[in-house]
PDB file of N, CA and C in Angstrom:
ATOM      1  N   UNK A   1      11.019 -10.946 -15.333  1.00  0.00           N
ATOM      2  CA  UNK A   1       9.798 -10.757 -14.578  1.00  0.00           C
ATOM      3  C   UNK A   1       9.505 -11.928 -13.639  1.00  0.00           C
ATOM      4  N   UNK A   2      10.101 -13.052 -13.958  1.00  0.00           N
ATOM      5  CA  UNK A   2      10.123 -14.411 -12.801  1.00  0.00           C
ATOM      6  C   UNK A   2      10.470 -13.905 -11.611  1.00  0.00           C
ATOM      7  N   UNK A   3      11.281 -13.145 -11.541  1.00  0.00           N
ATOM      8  CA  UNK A   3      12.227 -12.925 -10.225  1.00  0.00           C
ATOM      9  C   UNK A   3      11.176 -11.905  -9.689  1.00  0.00           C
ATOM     10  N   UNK A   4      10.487 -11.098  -9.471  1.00  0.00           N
ATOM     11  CA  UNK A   4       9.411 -10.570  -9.482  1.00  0.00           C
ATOM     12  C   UNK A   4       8.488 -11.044  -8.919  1.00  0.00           C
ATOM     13  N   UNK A   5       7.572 -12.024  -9.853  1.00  0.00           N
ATOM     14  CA  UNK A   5       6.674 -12.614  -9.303  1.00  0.00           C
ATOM     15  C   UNK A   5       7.142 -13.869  -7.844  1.00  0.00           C
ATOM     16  N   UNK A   6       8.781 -14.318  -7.952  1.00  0.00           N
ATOM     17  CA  UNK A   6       8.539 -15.076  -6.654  1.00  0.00           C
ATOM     18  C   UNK A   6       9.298 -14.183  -5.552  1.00  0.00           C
ATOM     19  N   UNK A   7       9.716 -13.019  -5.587  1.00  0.00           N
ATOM     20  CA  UNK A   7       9.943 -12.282  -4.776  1.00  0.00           C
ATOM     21  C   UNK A   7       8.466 -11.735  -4.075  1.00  0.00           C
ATOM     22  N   UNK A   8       7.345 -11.470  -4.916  1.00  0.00           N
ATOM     23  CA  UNK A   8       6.156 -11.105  -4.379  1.00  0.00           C
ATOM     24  C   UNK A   8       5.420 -12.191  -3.849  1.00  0.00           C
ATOM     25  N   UNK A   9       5.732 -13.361  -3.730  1.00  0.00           N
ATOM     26  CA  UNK A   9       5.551 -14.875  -3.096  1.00  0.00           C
ATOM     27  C   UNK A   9       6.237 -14.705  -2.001  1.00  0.00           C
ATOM     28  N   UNK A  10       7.460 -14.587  -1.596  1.00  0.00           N
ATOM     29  CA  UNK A  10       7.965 -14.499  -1.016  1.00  0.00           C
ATOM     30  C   UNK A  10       7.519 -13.325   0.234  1.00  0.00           C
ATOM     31  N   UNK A  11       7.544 -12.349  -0.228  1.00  0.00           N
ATOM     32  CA  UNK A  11       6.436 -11.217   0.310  1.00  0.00           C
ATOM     33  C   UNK A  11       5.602 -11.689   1.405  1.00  0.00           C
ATOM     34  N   UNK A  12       4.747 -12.400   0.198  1.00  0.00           N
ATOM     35  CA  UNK A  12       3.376 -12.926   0.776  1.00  0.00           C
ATOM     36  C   UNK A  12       3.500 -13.389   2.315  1.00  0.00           C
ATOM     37  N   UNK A  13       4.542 -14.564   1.911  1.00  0.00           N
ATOM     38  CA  UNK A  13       4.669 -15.106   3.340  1.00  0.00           C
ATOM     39  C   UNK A  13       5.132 -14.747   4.110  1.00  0.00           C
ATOM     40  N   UNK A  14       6.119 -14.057   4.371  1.00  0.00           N
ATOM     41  CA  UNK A  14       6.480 -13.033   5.368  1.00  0.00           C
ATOM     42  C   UNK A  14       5.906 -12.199   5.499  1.00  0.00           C
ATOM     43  N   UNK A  15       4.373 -11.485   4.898  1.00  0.00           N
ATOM     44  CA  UNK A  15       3.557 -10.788   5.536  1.00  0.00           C
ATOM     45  C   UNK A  15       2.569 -11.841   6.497  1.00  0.00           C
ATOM     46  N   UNK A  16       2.692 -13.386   5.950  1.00  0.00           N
ATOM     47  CA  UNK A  16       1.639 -13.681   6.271  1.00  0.00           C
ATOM     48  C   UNK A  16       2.715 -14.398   8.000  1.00  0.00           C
ATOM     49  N   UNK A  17       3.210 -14.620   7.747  1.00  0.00           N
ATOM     50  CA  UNK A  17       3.879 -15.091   9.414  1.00  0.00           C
ATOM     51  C   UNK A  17       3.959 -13.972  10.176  1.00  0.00           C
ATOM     52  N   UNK A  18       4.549 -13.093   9.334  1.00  0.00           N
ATOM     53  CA  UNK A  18       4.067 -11.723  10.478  1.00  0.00           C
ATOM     54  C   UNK A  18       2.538 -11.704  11.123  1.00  0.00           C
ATOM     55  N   UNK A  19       1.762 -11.933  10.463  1.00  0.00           N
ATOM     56  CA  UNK A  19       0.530 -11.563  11.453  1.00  0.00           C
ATOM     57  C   UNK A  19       0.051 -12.906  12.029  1.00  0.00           C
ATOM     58  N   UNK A  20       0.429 -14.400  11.358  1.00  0.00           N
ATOM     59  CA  UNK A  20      -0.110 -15.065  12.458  1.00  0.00           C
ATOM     60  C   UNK A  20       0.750 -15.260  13.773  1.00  0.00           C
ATOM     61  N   UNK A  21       2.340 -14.351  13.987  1.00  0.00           N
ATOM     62  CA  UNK A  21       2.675 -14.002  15.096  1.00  0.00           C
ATOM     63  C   UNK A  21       2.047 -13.125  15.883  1.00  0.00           C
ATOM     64  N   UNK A  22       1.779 -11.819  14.973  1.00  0.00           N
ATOM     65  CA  UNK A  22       0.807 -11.187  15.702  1.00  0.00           C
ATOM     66  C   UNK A  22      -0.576 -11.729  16.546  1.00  0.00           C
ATOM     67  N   UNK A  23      -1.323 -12.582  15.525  1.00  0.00           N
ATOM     68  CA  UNK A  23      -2.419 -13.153  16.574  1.00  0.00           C
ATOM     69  C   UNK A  23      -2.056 -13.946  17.617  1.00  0.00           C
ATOM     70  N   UNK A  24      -1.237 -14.842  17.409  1.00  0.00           N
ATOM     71  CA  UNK A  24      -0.642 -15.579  18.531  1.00  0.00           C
ATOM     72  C   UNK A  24      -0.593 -14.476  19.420  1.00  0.00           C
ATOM     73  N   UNK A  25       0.616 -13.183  19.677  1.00  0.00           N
ATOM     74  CA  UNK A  25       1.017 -12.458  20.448  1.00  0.00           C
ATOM     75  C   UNK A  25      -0.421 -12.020  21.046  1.00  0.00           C
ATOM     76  N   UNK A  26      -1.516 -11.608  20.638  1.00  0.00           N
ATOM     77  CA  UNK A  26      -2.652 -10.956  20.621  1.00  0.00           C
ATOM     78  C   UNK A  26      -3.479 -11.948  21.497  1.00  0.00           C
ATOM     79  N   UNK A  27      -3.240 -13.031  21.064  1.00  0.00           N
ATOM     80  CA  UNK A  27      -4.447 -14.094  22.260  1.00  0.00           C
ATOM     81  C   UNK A  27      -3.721 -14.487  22.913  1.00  0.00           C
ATOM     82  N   UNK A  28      -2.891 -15.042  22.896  1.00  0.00           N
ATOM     83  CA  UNK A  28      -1.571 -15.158  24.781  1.00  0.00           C
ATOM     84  C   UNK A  28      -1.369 -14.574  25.583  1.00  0.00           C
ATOM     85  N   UNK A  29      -1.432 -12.998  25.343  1.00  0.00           N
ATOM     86  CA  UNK A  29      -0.884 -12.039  26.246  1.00  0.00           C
ATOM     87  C   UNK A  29      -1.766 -12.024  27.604  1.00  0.00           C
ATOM     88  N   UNK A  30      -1.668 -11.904  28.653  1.00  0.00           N
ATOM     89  CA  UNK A  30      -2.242 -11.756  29.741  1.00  0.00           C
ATOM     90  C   UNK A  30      -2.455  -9.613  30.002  1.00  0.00           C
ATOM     91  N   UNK A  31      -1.493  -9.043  29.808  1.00  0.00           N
ATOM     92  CA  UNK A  31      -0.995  -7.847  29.981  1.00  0.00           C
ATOM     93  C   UNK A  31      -0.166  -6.884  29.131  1.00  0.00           C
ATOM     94  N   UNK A  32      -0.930  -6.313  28.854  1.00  0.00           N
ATOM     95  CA  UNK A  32      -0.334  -5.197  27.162  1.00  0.00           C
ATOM     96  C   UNK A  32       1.125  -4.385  28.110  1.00  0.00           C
ATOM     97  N   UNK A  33       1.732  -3.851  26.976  1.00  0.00           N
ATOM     98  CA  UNK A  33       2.597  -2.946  27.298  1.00  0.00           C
ATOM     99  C   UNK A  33       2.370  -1.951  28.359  1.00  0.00           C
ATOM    100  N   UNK A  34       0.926  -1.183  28.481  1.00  0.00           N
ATOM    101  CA  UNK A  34       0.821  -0.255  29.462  1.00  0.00           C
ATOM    102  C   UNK A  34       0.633  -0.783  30.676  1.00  0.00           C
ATOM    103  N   UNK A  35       0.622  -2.322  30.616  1.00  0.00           N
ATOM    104  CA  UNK A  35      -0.077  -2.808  32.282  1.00  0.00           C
ATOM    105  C   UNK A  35      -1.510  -3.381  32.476  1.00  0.00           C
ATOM    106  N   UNK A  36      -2.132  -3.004  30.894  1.00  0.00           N
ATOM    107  CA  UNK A  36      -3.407  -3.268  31.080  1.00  0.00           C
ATOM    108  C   UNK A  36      -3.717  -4.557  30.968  1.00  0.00           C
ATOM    109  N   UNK A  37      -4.663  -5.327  32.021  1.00  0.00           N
ATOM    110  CA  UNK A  37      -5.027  -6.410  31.910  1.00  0.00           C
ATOM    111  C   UNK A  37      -5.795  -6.509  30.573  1.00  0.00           C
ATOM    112  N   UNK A  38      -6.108  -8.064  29.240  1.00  0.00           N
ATOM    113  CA  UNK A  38      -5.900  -8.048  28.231  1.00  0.00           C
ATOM    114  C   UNK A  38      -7.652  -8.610  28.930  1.00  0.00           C
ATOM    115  N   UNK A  39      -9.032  -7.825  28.199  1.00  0.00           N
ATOM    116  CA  UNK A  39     -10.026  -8.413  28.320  1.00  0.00           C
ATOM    117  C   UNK A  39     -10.657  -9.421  27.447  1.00  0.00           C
ATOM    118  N   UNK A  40     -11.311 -10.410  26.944  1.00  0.00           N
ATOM    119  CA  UNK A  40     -11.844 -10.820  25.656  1.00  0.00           C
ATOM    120  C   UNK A  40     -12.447  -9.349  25.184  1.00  0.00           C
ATOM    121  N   UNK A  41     -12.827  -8.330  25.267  1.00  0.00           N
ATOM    122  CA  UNK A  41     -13.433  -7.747  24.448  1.00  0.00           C
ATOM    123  C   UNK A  41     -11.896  -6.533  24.162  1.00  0.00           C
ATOM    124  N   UNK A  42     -11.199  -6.564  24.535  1.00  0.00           N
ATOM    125  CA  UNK A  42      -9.774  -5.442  24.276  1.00  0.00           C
ATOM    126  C   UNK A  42      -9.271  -6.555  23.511  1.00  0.00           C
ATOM    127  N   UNK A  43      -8.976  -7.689  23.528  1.00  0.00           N
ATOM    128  CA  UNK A  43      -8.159  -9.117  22.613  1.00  0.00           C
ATOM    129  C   UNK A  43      -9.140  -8.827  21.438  1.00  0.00           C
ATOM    130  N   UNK A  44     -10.259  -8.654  20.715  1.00  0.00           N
ATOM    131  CA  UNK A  44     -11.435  -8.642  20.224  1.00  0.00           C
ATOM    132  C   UNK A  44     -10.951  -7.557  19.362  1.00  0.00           C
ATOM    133  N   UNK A  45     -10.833  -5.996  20.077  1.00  0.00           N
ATOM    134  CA  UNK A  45     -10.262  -5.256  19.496  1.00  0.00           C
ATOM    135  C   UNK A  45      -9.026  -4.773  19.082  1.00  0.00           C
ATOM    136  N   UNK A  46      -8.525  -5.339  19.433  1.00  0.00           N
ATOM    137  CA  UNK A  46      -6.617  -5.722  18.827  1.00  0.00           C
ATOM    138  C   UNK A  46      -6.999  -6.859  17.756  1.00  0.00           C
ATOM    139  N   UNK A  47      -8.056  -7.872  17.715  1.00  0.00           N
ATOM    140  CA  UNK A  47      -7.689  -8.569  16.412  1.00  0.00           C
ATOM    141  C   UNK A  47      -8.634  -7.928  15.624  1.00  0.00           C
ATOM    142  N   UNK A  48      -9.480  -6.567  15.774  1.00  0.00           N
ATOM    143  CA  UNK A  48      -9.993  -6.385  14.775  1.00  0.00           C
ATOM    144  C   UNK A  48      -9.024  -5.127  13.722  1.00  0.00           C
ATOM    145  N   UNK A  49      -8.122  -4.802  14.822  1.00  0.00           N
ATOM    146  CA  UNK A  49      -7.181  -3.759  14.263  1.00  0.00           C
ATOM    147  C   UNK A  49      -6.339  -4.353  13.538  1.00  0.00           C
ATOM    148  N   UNK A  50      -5.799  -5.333  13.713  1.00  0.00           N
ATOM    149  CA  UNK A  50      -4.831  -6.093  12.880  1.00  0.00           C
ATOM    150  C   UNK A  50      -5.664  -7.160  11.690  1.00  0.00           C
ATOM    151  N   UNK A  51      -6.909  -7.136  11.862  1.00  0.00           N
ATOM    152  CA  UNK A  51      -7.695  -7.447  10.845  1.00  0.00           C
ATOM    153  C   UNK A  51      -7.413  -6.492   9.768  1.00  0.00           C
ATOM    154  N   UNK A  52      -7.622  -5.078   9.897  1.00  0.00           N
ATOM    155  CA  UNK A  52      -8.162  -4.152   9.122  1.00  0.00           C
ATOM    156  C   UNK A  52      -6.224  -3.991   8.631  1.00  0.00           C
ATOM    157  N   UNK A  53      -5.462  -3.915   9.558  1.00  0.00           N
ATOM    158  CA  UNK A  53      -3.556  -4.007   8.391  1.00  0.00           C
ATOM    159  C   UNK A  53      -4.002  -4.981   7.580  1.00  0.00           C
ATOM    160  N   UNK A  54      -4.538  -5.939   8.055  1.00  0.00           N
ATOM    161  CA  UNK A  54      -4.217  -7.036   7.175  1.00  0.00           C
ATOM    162  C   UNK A  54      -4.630  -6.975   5.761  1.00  0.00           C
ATOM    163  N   UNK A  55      -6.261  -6.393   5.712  1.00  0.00           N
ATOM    164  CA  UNK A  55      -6.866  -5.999   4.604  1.00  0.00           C
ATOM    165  C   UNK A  55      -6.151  -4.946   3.697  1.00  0.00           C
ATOM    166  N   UNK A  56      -5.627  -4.257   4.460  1.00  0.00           N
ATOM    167  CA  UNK A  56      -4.526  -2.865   3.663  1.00  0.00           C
ATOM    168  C   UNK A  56      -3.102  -3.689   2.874  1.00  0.00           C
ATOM    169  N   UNK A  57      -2.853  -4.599   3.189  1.00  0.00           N
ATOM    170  CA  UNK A  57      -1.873  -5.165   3.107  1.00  0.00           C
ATOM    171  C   UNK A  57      -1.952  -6.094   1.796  1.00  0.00           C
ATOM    172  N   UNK A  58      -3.258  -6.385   1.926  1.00  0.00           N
ATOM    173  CA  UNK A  58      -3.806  -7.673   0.755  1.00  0.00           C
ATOM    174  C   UNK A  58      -4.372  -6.449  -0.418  1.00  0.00           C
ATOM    175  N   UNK A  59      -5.207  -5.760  -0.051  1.00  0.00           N
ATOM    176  CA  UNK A  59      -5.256  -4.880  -1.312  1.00  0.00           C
ATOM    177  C   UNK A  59      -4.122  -4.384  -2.174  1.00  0.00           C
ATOM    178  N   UNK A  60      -2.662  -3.980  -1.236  1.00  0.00           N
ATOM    179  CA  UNK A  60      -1.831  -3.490  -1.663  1.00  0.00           C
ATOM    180  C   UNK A  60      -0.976  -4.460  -2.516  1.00  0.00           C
ATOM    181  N   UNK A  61      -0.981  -5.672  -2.248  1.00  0.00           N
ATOM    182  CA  UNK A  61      -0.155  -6.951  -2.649  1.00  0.00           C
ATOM    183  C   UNK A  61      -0.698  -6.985  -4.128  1.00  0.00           C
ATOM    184  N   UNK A  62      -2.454  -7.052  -4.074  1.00  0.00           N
ATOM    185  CA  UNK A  62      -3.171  -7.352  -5.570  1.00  0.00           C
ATOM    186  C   UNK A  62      -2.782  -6.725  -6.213  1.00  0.00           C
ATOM    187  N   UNK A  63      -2.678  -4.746  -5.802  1.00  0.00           N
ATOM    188  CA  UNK A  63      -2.549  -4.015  -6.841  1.00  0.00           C
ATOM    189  C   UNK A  63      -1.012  -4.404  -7.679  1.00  0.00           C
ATOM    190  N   UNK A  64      -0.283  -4.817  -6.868  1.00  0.00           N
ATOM    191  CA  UNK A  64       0.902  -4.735  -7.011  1.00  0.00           C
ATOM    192  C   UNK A  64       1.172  -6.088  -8.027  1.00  0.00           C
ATOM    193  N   UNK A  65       0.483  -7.028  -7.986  1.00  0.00           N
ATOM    194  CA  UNK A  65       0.573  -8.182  -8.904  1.00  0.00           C
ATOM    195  C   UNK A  65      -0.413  -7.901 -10.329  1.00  0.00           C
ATOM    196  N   UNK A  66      -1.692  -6.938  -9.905  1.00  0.00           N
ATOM    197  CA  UNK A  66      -1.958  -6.954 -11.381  1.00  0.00           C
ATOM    198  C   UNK A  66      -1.140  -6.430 -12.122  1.00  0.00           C
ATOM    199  N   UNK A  67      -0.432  -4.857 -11.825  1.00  0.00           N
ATOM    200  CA  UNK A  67       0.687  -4.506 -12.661  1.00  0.00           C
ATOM    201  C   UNK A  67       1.559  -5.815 -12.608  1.00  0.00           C
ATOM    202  N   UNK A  68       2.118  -6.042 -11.760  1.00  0.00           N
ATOM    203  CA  UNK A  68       3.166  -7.408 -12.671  1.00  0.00           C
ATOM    204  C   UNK A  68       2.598  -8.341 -13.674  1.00  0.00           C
ATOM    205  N   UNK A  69       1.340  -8.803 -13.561  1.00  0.00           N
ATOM    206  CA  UNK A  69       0.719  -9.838 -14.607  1.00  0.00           C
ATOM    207  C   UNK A  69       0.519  -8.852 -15.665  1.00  0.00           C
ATOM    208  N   UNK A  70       0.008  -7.520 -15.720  1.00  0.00           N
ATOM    209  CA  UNK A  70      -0.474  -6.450 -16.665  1.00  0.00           C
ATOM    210  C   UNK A  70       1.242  -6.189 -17.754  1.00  0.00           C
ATOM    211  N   UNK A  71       2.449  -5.948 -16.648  1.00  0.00           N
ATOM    212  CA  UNK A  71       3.574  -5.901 -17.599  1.00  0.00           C
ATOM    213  C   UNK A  71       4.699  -7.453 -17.920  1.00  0.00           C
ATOM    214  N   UNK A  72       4.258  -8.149 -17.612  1.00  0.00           N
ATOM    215  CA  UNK A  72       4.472  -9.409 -18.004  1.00  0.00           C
ATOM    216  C   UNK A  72       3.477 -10.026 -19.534  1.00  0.00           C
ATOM    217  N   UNK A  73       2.343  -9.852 -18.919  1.00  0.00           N
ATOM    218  CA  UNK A  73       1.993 -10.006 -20.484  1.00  0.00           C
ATOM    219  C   UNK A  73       1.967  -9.631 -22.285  1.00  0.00           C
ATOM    220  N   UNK A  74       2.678  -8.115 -21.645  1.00  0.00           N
ATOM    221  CA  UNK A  74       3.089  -7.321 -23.021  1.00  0.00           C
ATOM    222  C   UNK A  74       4.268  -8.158 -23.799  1.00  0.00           C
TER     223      UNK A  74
END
């Protein structure tokens, strides 16, 4: 079950560099894929969308460690 818990460490951080690339990508950009100039309030709503993965992402991680702490402790 070690191998487990630092594989889900491992996880972690490669979810978590994934998105602070994403924000980087998200506040640098001058011009999205379609052409559209990037406004503070469109930058605003791209980090609130990748807010809300992010939250899906962290719920999913917990559930996924209480079962590991839940079958580790038996």
């Amino acid at each position: 079950m070690i191998i487990i818990k630092i594989m889900w460490w491992a996880i972690n951080i490669v979810w978590l560099i994934i998105f602070a690339v994403g924000a980087i990508f998200i506040g640098v950009r001058k011009v999205d894929a379609a052409g559209v100039f990037q406004t503070p309030e469109i930058k605003m709503i791209s980090f609130a969308i990748l807010g809300i993965v992010f939250i899906v992402v962290v719920l999913f991680q917990l559930i996924f460690l209480y079962f590991v702490r839940k079958s580790t402790t038996q």
